[in-house]
PDB file of N, CA and C in Angstrom:
ATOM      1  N   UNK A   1       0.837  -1.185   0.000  1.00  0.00           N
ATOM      2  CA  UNK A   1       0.000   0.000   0.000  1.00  0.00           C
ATOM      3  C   UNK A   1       0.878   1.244   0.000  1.00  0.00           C
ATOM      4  N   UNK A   2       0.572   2.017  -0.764  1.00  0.00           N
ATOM      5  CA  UNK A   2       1.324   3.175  -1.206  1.00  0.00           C
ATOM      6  C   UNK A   2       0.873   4.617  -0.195  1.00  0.00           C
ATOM      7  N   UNK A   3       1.919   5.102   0.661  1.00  0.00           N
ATOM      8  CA  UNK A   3       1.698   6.320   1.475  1.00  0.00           C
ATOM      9  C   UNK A   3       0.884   7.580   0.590  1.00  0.00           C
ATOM     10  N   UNK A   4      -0.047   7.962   1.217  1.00  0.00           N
ATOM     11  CA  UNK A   4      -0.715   9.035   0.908  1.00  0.00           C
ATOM     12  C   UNK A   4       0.417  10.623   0.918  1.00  0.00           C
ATOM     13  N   UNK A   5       0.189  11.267   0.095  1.00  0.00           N
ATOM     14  CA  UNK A   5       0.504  12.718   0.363  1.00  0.00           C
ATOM     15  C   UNK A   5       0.174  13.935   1.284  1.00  0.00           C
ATOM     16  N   UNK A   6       0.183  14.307   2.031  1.00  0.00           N
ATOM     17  CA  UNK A   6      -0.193  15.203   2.698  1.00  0.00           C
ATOM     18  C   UNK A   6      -1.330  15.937   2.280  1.00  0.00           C
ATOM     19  N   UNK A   7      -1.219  16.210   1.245  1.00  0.00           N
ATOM     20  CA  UNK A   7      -2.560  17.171   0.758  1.00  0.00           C
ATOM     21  C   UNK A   7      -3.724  16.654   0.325  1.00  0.00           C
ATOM     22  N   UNK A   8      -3.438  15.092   0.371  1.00  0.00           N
ATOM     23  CA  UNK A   8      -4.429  14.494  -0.438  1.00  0.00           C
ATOM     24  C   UNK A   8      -5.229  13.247   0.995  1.00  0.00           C
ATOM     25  N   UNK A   9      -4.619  13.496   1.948  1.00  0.00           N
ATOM     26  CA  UNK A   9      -5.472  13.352   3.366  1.00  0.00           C
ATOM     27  C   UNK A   9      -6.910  14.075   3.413  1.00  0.00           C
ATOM     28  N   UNK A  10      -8.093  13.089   3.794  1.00  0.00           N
ATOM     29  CA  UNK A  10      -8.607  13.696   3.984  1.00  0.00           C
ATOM     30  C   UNK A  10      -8.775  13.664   5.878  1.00  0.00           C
ATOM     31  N   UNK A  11      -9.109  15.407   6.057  1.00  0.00           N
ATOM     32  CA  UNK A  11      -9.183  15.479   7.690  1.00  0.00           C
ATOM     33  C   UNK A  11     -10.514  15.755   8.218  1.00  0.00           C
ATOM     34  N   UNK A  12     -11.299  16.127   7.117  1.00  0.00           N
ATOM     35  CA  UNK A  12     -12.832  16.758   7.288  1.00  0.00           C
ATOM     36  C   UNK A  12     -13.603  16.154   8.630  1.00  0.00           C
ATOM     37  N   UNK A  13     -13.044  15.210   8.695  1.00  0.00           N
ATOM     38  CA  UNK A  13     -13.781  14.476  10.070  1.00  0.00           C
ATOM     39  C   UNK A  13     -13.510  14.316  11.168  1.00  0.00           C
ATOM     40  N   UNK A  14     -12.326  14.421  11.377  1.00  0.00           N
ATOM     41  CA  UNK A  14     -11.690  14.826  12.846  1.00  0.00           C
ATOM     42  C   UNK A  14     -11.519  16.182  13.168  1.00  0.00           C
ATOM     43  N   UNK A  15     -12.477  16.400  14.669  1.00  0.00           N
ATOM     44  CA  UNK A  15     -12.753  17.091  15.353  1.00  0.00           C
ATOM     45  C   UNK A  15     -11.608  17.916  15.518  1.00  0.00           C
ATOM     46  N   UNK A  16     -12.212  19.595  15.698  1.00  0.00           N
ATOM     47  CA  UNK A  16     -10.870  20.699  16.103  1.00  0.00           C
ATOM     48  C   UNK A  16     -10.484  20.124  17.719  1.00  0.00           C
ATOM     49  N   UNK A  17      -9.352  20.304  17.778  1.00  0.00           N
ATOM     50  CA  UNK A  17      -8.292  20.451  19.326  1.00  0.00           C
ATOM     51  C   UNK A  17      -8.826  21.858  19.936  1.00  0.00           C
ATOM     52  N   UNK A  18      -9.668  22.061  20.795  1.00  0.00           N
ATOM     53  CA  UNK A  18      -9.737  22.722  21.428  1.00  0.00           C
ATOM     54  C   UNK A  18      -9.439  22.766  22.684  1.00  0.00           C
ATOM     55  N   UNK A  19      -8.676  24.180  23.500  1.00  0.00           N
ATOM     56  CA  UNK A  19      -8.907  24.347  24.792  1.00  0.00           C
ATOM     57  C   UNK A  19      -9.088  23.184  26.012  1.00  0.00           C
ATOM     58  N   UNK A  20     -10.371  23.091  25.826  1.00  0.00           N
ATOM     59  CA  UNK A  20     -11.280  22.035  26.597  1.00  0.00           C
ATOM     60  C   UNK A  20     -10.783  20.847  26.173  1.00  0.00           C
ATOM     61  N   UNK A  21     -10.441  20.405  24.889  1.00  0.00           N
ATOM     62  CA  UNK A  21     -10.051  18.822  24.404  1.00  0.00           C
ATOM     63  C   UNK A  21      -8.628  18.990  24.924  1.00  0.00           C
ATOM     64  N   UNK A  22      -7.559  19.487  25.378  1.00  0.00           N
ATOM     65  CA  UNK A  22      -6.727  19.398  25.742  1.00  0.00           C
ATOM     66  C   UNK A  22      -6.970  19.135  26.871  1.00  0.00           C
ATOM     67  N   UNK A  23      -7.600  20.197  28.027  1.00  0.00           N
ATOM     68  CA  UNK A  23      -7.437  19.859  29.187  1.00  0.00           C
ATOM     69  C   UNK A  23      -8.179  18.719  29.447  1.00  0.00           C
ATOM     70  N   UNK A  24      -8.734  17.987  28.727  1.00  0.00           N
ATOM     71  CA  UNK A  24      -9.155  16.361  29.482  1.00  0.00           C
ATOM     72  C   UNK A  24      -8.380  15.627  28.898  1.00  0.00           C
ATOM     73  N   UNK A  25      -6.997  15.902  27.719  1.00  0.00           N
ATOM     74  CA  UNK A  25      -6.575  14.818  27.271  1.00  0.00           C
ATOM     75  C   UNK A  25      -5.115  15.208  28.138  1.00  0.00           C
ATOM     76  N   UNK A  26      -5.060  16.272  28.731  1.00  0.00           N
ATOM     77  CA  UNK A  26      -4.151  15.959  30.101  1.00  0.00           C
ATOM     78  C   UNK A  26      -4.105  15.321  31.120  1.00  0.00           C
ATOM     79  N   UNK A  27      -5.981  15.370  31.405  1.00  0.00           N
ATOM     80  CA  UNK A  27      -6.184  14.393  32.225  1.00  0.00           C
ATOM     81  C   UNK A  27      -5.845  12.694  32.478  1.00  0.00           C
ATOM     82  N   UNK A  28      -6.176  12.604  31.393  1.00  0.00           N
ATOM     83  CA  UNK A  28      -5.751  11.384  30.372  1.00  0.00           C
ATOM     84  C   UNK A  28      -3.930  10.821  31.070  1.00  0.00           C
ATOM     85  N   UNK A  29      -3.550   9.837  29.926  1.00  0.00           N
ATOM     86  CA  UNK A  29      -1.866   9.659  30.255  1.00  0.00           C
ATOM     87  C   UNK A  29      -1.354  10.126  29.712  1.00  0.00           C
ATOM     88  N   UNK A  30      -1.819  11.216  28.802  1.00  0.00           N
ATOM     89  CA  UNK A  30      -0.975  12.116  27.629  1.00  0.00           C
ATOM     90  C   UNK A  30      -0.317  13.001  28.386  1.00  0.00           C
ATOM     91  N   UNK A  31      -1.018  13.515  29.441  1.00  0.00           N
ATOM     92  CA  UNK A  31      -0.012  14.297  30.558  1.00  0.00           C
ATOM     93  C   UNK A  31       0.371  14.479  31.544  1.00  0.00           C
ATOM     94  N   UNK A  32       1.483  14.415  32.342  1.00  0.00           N
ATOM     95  CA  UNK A  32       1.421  14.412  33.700  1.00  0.00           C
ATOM     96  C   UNK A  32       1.751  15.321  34.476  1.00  0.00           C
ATOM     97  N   UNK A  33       1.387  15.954  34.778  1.00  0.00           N
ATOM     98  CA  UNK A  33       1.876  17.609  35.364  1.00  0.00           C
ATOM     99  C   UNK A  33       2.604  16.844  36.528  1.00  0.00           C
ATOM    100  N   UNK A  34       3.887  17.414  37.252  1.00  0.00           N
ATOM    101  CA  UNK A  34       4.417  17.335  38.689  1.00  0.00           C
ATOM    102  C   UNK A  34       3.475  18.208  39.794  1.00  0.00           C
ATOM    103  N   UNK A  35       3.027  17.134  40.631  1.00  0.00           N
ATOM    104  CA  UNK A  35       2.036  18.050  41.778  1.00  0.00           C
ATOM    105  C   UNK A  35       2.655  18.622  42.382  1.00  0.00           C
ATOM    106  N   UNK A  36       2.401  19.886  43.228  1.00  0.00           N
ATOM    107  CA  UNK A  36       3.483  20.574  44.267  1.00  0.00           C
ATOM    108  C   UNK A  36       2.044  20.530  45.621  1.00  0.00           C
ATOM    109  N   UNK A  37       2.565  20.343  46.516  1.00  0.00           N
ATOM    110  CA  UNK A  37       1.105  20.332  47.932  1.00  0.00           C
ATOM    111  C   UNK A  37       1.761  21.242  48.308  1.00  0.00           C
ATOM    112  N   UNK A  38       0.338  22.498  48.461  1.00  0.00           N
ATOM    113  CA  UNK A  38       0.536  23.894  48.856  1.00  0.00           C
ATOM    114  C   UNK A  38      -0.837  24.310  50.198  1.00  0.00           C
ATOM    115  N   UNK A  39      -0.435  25.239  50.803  1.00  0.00           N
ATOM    116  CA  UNK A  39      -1.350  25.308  51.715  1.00  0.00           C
ATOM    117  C   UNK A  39      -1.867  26.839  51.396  1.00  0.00           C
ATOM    118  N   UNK A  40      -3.133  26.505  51.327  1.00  0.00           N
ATOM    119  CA  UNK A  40      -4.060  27.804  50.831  1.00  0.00           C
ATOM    120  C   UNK A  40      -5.137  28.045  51.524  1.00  0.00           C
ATOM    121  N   UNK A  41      -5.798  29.584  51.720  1.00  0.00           N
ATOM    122  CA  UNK A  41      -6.583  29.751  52.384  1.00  0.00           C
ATOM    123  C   UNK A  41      -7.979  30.281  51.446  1.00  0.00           C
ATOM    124  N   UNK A  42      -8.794  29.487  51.674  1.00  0.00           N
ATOM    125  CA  UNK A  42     -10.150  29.677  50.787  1.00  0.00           C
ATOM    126  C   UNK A  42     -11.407  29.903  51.391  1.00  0.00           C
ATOM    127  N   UNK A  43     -12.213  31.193  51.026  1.00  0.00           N
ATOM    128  CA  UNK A  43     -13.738  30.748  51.565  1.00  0.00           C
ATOM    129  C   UNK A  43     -14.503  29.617  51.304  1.00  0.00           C
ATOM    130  N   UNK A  44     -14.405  29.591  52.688  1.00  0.00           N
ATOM    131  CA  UNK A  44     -15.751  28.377  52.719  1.00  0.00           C
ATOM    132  C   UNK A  44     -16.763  28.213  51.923  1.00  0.00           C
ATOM    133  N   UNK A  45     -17.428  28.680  51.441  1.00  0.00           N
ATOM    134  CA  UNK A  45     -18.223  28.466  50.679  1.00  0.00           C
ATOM    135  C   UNK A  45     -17.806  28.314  49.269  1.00  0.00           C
ATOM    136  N   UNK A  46     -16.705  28.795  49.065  1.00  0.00           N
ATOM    137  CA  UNK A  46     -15.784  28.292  47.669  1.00  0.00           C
ATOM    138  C   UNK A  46     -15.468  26.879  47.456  1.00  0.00           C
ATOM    139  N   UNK A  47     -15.043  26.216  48.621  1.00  0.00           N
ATOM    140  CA  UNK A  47     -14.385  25.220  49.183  1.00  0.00           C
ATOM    141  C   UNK A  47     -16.179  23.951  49.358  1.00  0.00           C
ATOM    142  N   UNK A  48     -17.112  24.423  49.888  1.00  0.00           N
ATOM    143  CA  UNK A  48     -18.214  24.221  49.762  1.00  0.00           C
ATOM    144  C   UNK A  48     -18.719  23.554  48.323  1.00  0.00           C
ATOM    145  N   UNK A  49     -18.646  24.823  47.497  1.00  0.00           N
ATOM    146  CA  UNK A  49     -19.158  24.876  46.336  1.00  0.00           C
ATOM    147  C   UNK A  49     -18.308  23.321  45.251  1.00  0.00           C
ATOM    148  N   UNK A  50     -17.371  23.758  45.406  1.00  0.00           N
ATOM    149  CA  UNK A  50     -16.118  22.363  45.030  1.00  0.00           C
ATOM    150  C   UNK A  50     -16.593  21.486  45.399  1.00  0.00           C
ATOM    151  N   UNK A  51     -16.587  21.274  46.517  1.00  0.00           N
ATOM    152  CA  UNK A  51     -17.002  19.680  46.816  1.00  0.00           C
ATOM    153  C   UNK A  51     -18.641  18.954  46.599  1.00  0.00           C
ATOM    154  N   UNK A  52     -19.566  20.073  46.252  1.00  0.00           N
ATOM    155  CA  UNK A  52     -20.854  19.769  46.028  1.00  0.00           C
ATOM    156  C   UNK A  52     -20.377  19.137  44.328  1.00  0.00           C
ATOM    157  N   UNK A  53     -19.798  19.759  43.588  1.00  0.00           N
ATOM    158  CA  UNK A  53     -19.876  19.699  42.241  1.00  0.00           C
ATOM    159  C   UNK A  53     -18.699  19.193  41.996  1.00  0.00           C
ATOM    160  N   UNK A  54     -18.290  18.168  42.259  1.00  0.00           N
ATOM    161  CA  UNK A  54     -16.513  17.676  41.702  1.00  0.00           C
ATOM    162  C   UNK A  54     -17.254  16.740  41.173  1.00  0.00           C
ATOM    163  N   UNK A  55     -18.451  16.112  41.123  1.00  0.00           N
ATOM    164  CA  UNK A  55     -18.649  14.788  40.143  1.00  0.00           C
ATOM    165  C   UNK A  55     -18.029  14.126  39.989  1.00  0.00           C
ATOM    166  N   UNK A  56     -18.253  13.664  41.430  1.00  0.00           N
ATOM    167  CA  UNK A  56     -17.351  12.257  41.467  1.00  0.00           C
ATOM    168  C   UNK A  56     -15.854  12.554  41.700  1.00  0.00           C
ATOM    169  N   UNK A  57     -15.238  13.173  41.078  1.00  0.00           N
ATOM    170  CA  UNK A  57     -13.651  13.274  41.495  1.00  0.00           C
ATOM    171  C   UNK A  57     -13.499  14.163  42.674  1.00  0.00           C
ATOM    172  N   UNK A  58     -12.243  14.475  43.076  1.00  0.00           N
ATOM    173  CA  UNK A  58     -11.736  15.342  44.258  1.00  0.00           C
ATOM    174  C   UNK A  58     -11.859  16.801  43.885  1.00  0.00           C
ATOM    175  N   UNK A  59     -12.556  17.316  45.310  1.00  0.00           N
ATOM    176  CA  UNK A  59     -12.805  18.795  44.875  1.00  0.00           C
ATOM    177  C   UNK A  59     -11.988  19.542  44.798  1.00  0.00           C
ATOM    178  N   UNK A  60     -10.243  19.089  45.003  1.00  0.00           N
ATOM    179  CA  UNK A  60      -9.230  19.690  45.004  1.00  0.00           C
ATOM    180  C   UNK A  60      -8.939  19.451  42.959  1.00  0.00           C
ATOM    181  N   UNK A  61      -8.973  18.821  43.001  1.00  0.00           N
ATOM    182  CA  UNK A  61      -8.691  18.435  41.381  1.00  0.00           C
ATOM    183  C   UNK A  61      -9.939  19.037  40.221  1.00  0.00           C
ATOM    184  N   UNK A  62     -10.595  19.319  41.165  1.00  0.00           N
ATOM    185  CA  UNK A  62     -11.856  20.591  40.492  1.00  0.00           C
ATOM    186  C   UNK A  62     -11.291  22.078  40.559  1.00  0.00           C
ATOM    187  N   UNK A  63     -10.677  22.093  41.102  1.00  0.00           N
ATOM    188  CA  UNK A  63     -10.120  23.454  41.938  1.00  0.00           C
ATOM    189  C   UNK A  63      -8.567  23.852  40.850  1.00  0.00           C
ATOM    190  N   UNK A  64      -8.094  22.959  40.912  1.00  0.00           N
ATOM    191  CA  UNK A  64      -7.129  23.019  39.805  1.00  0.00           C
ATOM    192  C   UNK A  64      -7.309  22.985  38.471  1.00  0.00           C
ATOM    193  N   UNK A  65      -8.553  22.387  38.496  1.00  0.00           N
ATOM    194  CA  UNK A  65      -9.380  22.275  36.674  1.00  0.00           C
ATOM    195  C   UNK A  65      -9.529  24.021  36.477  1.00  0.00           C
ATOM    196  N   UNK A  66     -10.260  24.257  37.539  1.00  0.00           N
ATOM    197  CA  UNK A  66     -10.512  25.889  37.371  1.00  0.00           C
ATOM    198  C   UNK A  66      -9.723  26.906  37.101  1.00  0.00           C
ATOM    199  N   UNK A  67      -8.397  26.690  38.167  1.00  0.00           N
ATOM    200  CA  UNK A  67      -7.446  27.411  37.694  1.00  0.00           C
ATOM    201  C   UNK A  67      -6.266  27.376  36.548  1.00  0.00           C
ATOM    202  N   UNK A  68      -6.697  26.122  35.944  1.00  0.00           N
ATOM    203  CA  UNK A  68      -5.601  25.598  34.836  1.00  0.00           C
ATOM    204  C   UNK A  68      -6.498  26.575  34.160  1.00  0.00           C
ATOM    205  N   UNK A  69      -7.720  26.409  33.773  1.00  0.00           N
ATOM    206  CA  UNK A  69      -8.749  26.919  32.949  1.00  0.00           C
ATOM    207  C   UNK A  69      -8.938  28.868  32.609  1.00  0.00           C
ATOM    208  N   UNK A  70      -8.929  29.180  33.778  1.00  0.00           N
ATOM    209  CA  UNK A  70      -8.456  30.703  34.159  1.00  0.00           C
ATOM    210  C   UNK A  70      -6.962  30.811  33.427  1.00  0.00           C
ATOM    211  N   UNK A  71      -5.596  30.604  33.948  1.00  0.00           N
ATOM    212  CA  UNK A  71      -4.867  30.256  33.113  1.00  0.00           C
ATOM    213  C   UNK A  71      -4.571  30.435  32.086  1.00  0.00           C
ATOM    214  N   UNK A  72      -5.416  29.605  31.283  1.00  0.00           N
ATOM    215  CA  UNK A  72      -5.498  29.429  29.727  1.00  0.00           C
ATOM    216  C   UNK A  72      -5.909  30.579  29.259  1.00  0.00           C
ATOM    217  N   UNK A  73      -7.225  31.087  29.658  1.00  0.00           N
ATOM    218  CA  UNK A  73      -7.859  32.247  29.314  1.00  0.00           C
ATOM    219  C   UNK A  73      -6.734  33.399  29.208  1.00  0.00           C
ATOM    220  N   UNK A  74      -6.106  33.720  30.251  1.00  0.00           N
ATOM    221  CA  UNK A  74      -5.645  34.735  30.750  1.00  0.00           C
ATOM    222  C   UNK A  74      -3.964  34.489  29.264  1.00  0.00           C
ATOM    223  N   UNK A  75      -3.274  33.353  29.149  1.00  0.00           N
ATOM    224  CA  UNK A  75      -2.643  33.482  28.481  1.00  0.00           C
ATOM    225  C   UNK A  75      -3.024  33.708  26.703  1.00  0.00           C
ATOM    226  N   UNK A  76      -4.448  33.055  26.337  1.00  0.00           N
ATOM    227  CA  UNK A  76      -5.168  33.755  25.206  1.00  0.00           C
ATOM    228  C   UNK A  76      -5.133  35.144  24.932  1.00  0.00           C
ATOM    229  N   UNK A  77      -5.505  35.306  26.612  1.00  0.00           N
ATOM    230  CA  UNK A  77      -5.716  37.398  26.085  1.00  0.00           C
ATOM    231  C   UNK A  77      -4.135  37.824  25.955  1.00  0.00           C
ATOM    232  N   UNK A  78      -3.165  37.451  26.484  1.00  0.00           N
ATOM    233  CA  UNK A  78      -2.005  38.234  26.056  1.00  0.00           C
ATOM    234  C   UNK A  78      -1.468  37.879  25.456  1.00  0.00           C
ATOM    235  N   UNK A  79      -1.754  36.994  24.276  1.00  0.00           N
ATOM    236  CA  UNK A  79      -0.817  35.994  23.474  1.00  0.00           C
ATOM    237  C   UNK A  79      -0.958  36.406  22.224  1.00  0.00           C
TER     238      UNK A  79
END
């Protein structure tokens, strides 16, 4: 079977990489960030709010979803 050319791929069907498709395919084994354990002080009801809505996972790892997410944003606008 003879390799295709680059231009003559078709891609029409696979989905754009977005944002959001990254940060769950970090989640994934595609990435492993190094954890650092930090001690932080949060309102309660922030801390509250996390743990009502982590679905199922740790409301600390919700908490970091958020701020990876902020993050991102913040490096969009100055990029």
């Amino acid at each position: 079977m003879e390799a295709l050319e680059d231009k003559d791929i078709d891609t029409s069907d696979i989905p754009e990489i977005t944002d959001d498709r990254w940060l769950l395919a970090r989640k994934g084994n595609l990435y492993k960030p190094v954890k650092q354990p930090v001690t932080i002080r949060l309102d309660a009801d922030i801390i509250e709010w996390f743990k009502e809505h982590s679905n199922g996972r740790g409301y600390q790892t919700e908490i970091n979803t958020a701020l990876r997410r902020y993050v991102m944003e913040q490096e969009k606008r100055s990029g």
